[in-house]
PDB file of N, CA and C in Angstrom:
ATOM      1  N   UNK A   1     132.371 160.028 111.569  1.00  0.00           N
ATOM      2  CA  UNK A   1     131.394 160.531 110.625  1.00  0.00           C
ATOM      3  C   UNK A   1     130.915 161.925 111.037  1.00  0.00           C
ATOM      4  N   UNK A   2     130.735 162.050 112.373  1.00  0.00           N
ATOM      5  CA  UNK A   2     130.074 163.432 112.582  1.00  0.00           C
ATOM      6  C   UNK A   2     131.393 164.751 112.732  1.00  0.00           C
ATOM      7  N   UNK A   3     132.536 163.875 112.991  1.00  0.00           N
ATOM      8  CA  UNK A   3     133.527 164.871 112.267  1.00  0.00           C
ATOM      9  C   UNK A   3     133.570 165.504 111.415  1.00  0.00           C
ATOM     10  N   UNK A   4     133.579 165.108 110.126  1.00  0.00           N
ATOM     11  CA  UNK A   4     133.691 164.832 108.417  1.00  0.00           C
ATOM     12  C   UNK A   4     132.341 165.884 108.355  1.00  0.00           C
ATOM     13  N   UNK A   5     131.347 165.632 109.010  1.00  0.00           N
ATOM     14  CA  UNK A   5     130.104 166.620 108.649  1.00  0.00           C
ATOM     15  C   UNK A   5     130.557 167.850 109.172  1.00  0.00           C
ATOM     16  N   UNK A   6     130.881 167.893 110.332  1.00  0.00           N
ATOM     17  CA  UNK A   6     131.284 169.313 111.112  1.00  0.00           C
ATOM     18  C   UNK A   6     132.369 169.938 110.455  1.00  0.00           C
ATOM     19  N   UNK A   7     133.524 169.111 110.025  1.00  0.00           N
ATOM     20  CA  UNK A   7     134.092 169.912 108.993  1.00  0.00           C
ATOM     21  C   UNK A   7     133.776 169.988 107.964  1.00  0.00           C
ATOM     22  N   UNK A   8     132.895 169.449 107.323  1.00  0.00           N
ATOM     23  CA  UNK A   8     132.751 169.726 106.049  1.00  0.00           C
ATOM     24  C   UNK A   8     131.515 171.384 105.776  1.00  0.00           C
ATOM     25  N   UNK A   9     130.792 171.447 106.889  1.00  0.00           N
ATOM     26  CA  UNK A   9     129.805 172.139 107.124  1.00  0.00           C
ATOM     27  C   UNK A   9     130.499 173.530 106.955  1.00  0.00           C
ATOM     28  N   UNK A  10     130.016 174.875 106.261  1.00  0.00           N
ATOM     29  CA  UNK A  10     129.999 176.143 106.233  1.00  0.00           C
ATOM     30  C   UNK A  10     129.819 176.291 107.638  1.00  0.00           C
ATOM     31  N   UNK A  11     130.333 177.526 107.798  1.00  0.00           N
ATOM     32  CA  UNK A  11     130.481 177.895 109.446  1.00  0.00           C
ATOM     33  C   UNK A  11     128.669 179.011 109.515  1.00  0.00           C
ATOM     34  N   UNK A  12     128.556 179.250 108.109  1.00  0.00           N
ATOM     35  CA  UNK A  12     127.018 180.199 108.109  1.00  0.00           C
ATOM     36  C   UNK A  12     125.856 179.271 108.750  1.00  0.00           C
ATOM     37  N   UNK A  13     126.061 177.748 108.846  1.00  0.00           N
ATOM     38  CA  UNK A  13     125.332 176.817 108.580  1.00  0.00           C
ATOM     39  C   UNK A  13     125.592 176.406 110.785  1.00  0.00           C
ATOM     40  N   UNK A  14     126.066 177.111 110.938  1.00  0.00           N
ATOM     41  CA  UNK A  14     127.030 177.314 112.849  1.00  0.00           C
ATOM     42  C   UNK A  14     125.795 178.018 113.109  1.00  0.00           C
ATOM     43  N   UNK A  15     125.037 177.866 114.283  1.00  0.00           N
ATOM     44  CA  UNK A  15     124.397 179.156 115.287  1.00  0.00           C
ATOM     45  C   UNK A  15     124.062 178.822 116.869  1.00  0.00           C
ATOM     46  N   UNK A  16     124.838 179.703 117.417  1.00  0.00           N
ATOM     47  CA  UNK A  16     124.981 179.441 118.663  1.00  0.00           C
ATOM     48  C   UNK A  16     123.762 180.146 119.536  1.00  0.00           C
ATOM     49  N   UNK A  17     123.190 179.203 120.211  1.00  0.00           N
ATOM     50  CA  UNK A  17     122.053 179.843 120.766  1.00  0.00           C
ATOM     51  C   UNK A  17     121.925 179.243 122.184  1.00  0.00           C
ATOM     52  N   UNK A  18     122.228 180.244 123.115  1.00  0.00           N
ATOM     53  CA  UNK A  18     122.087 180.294 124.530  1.00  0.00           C
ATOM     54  C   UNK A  18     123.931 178.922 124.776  1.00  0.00           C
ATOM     55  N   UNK A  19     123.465 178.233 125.771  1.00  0.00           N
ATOM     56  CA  UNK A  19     124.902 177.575 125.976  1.00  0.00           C
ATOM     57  C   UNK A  19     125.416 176.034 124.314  1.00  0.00           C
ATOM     58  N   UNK A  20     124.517 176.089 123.420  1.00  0.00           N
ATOM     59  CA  UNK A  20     124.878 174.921 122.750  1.00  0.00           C
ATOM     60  C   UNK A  20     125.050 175.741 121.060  1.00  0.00           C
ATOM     61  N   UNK A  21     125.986 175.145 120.155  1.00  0.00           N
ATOM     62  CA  UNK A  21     125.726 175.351 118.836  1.00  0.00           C
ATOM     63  C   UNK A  21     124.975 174.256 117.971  1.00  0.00           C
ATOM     64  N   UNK A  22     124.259 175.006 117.115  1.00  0.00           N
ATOM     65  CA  UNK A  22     123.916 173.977 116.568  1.00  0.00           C
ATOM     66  C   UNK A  22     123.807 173.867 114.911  1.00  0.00           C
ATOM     67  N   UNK A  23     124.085 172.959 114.286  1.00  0.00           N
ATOM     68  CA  UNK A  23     124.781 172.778 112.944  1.00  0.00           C
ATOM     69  C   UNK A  23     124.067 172.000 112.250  1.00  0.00           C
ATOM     70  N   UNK A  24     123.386 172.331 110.872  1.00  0.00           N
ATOM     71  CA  UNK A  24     122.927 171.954 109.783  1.00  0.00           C
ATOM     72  C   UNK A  24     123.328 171.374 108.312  1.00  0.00           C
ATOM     73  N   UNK A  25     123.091 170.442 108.255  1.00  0.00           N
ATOM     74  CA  UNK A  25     124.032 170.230 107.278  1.00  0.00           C
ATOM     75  C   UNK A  25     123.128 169.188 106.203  1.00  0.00           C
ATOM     76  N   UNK A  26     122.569 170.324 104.982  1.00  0.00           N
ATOM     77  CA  UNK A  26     121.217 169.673 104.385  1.00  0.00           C
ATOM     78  C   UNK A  26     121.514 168.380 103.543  1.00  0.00           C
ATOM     79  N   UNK A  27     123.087 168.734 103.266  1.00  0.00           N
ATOM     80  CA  UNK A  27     123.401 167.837 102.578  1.00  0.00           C
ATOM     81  C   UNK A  27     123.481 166.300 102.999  1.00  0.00           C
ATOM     82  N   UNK A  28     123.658 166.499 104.196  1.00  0.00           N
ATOM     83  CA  UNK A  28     123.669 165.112 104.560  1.00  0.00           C
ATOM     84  C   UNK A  28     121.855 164.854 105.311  1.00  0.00           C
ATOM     85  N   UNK A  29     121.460 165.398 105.689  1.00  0.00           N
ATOM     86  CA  UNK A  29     119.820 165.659 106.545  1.00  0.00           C
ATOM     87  C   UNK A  29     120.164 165.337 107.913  1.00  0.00           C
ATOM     88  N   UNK A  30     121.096 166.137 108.503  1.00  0.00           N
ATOM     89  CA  UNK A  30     121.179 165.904 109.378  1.00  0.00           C
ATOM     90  C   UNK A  30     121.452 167.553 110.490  1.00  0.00           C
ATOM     91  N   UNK A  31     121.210 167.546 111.501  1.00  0.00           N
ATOM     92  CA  UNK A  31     121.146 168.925 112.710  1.00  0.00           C
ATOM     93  C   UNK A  31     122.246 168.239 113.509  1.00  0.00           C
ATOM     94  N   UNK A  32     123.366 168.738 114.161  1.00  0.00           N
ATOM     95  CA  UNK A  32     123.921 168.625 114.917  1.00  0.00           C
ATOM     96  C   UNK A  32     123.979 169.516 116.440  1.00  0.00           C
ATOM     97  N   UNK A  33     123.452 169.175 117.604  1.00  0.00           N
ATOM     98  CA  UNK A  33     123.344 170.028 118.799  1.00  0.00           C
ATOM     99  C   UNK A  33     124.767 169.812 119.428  1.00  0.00           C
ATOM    100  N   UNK A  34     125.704 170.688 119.750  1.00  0.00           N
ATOM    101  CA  UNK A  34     126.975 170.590 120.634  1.00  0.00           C
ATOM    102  C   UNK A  34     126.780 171.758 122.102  1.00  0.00           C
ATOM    103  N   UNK A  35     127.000 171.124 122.590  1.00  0.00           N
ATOM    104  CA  UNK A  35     127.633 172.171 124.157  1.00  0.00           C
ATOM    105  C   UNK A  35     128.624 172.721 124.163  1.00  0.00           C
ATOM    106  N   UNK A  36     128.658 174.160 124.027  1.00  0.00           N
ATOM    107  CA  UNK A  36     129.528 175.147 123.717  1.00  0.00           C
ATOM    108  C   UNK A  36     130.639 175.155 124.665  1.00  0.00           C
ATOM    109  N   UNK A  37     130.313 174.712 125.384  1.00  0.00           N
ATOM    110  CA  UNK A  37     131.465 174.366 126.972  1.00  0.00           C
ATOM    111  C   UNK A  37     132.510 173.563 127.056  1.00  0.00           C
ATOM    112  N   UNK A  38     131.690 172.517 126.405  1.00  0.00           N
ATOM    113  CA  UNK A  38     132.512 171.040 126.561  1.00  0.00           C
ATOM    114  C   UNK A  38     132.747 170.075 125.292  1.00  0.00           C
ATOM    115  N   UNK A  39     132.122 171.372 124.898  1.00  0.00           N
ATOM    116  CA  UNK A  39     132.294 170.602 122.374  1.00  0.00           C
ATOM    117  C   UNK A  39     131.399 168.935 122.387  1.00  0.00           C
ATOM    118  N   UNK A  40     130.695 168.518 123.667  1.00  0.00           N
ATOM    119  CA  UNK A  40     130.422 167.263 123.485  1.00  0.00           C
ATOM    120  C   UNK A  40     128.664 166.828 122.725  1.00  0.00           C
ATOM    121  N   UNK A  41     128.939 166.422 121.920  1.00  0.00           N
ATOM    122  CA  UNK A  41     127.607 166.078 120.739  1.00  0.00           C
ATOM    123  C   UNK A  41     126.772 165.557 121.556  1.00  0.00           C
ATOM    124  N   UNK A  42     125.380 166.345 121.912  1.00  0.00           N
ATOM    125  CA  UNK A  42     124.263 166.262 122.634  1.00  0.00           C
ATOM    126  C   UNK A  42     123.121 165.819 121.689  1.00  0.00           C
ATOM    127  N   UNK A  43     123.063 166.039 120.771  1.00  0.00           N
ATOM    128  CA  UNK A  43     122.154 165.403 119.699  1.00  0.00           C
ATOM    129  C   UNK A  43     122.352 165.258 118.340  1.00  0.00           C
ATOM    130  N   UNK A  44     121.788 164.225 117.422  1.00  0.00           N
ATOM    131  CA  UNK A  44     122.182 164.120 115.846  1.00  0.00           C
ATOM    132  C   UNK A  44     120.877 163.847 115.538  1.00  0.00           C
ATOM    133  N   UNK A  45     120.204 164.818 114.878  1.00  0.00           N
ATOM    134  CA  UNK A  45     118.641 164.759 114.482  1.00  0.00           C
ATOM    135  C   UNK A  45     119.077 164.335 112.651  1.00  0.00           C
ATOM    136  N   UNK A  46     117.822 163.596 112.359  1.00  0.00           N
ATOM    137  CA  UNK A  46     118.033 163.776 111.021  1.00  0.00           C
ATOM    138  C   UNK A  46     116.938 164.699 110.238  1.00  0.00           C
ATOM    139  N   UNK A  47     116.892 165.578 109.342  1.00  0.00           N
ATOM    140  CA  UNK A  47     116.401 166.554 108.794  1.00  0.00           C
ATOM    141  C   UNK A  47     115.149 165.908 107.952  1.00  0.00           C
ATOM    142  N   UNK A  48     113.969 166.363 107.935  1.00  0.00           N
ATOM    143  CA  UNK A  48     113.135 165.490 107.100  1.00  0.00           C
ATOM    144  C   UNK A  48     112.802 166.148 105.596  1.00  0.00           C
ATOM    145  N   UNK A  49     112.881 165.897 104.692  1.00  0.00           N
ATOM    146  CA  UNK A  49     112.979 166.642 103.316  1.00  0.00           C
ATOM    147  C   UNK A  49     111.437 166.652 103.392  1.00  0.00           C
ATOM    148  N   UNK A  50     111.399 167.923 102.870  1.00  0.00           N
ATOM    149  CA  UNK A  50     109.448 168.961 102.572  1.00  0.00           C
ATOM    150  C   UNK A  50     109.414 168.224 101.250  1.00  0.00           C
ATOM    151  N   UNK A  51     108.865 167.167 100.742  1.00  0.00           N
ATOM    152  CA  UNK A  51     108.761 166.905  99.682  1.00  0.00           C
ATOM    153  C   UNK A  51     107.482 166.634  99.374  1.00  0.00           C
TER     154      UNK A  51
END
């Protein structure tokens, strides 16, 4: 599943900050944190809608 998001995700939606990237993806409400080193998924937040 967090494949399918990472590819499915725009790369604008990519920002690498200090050693990890981290990836947004509103459509699903979810943040993805990766370690730029070792590609290994350090966190899966889910996004909370401003409603």
């Amino acid at each position: 599943m967090i494949l399918k998001i990472l590819n499915d995700t725009e790369e604008k939606y990519y920002q690498k900050i200090g050693k990890n990237f981290y990836v947004s993806n509103s459509e699903n409400n979810i943040k993805i944190t990766v370690n730029s080193n070792t590609y290994r998924v350090i966190t899966a937040d889910r996004i909370k809608n401003k409603s």
